[in-house]
Protein backbone atom coordinates (compact mmCIF):
# COMPACT_ATOMS: atom_id res chain seq x y z
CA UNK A 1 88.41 127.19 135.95
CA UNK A 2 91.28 124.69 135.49
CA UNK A 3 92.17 122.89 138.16
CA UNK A 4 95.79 121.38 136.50
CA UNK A 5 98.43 122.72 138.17
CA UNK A 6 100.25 125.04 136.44
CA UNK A 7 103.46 125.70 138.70
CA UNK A 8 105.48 123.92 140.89
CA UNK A 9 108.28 125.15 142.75
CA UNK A 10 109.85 123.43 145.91
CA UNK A 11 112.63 123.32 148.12
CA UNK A 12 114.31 120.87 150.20
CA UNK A 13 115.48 122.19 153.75
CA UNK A 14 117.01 120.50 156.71
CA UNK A 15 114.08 120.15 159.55
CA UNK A 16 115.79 122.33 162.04
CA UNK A 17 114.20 125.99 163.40
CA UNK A 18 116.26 127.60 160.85
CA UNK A 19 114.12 125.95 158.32
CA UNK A 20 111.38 128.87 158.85
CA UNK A 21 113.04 131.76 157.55
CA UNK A 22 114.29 129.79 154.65
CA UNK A 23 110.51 129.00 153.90
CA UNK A 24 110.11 132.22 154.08
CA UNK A 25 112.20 133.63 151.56
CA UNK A 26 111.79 130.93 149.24
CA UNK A 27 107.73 132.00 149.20
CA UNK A 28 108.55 135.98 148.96
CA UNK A 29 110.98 134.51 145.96
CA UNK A 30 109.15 132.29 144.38
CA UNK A 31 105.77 134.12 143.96
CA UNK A 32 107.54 137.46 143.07
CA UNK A 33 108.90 135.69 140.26
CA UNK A 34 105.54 134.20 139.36
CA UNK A 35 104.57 137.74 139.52
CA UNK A 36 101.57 137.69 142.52
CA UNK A 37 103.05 140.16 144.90
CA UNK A 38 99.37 140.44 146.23
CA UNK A 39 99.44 136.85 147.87
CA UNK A 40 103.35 137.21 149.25
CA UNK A 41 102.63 138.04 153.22
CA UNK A 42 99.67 135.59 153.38
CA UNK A 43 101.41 132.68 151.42
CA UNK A 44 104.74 133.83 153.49
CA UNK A 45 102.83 133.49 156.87
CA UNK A 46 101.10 130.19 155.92
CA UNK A 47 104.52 128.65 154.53
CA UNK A 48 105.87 129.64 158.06
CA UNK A 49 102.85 128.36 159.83
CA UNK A 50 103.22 125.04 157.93
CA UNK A 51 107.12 124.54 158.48
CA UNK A 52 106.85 125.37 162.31
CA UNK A 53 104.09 122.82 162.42
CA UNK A 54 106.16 120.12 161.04
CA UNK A 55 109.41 121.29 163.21
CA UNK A 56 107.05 120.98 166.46
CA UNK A 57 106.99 116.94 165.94
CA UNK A 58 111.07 116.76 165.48
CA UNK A 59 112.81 114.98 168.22
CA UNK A 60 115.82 117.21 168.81
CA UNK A 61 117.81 114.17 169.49
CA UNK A 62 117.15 112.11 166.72
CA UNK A 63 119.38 112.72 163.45
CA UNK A 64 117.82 116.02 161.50
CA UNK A 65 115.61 115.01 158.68
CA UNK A 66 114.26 116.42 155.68
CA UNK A 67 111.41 118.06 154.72
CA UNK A 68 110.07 119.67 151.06
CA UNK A 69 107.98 123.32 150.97
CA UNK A 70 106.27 123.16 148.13
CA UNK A 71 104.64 126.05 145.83
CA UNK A 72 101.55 124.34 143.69
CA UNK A 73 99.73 127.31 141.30
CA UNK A 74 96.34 125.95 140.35
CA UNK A 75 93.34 126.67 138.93
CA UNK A 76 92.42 129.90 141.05
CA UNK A 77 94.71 128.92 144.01
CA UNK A 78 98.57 129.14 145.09
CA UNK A 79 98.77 125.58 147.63
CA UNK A 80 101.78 125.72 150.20
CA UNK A 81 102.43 122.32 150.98
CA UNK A 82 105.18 121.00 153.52
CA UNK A 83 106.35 117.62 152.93
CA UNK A 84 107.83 115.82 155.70
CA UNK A 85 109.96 112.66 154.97
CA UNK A 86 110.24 110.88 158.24
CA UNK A 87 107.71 108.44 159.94
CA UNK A 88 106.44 110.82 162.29
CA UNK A 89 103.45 111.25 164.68
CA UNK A 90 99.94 111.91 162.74
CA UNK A 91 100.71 115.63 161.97
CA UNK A 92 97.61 118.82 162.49
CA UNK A 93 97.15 121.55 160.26
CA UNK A 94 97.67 124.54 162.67
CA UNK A 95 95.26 125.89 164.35
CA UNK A 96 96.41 129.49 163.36
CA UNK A 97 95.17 128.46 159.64
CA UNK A 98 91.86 127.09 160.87
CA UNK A 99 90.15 129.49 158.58
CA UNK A 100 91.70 128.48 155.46
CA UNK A 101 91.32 125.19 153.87
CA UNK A 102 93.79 122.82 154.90
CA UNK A 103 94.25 119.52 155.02
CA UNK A 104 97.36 116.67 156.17
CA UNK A 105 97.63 113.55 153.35
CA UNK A 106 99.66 110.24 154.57
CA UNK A 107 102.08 109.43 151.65
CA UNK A 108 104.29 106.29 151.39
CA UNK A 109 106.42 104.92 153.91
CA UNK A 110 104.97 106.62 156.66
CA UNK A 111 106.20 110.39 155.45
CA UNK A 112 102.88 113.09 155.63
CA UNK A 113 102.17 116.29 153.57
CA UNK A 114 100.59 119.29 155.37
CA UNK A 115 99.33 122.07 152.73
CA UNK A 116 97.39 124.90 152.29
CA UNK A 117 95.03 126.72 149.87
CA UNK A 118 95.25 130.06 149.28
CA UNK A 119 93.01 131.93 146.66
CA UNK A 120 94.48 134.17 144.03
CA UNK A 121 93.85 137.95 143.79
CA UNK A 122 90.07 137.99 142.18
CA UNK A 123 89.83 138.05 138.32
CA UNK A 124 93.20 135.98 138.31
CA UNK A 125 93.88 132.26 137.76
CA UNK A 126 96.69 129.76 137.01
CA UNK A 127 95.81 130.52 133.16
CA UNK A 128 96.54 134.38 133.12
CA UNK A 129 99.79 134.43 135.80
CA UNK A 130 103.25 135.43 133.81
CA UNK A 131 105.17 132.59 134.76
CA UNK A 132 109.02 132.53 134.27
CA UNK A 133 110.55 130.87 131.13
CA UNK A 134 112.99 128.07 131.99
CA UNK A 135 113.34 126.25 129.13
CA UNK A 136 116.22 124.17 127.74
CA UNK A 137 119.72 126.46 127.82
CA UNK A 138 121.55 127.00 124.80
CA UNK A 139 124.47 125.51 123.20
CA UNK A 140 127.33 127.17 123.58
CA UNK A 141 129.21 128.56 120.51
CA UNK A 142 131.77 126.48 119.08
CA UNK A 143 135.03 127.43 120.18
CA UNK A 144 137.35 128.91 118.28
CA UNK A 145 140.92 127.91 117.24
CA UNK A 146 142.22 131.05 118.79
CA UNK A 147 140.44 130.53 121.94
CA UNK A 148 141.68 127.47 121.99
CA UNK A 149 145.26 128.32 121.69
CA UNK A 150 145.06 131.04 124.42
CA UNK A 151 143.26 128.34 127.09
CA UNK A 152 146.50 126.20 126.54
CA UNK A 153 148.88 129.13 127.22
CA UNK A 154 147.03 129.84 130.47
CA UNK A 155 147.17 126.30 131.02
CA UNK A 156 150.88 126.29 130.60
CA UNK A 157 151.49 129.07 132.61
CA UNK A 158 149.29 128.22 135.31
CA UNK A 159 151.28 124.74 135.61
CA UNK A 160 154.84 126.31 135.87
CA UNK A 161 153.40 128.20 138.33
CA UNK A 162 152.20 125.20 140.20
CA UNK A 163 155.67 123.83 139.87
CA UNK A 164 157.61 126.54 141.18
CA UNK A 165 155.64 126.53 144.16
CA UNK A 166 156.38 123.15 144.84
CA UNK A 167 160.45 123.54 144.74
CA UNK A 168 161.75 123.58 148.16
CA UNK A 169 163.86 126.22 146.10
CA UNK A 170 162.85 129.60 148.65
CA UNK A 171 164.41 131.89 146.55
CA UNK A 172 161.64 131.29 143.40
């Protein structure tokens, strides 16, 4: 078993309630395009579990903050991590995920990272999941001289639109 990871996918969210259902569908997303349908609900619930967690310890008066949900694939595991960015109280895994291995990490300047590990379907590791391709995009194709031509008619065009409209002229 390799314990690299693999995969990372995150995504920044403001820390408001609202923040939960976006966790959510980034997880249903993100591992259905990492092809592990078998982990969605669990990782889904657990992402959910995590954000709410982290939402708890916001003062509603205080200016919103940010906070990262984080998709790790690794060795045998997917880890759901929720990064929060202020200096906030000592954050708890939730009690809900007591039976999973969890943990909370202080980072720098105060900010705290709440994750958990969830094991892939048996038989299955970081090694053998189809991840998406997102490599480099191509060049595009060099433009021809006709093309060219035809993007400065429209350009002409669309400015004597723009200047008929700004005639106090009614009648155009």
């Amino acid at each position: 078993m390799q314990d690299q990871t693999a995969q990372v996918d995150d995504l920044r969210l403001v820390a408001l309630p609202s923040a939960v259902n976006c966790a959510e569908l980034f997880v249903r997303f993100t591992l259905t395009e990492w092809h592990v349908p078998e982990v969605i609900d669990d990782a889904r619930e657990t992402a959910k579990r995590l954000v709410q967690a982290v939402i708890a310890t916001v003062d509603e008066d205080a200016d919103p903050t940010m906070i990262t949900v984080r998709l790790r694939l690794r060795g045998s595991t997917i880890v759901v991590e929720v990064q929060d960015d202020r200096s906030a109280p000592k954050l708890l895994a939730p009690r809900s995920l007591a039976s999973k291995r969890t943990g909370v990490e202080s980072l720098s300047r105060g900010r705290q990272l709440v994750w958990c590990e969830l094991p892939l379907p048996s038989g299955m590791d970081a090694t053998v999941v189809p991840l998406p391709r997102r490599g480099t995009t191509r060049a595009a194709p060099p433009r021809s001289r006709e093309i060219d031509e035809a993007a400065d008619l429209n350009n002409n065009v669309m400015q004597r639109i723009l200047d008929g409209l700004r005639r106090d002229d009614p009648t155009i």
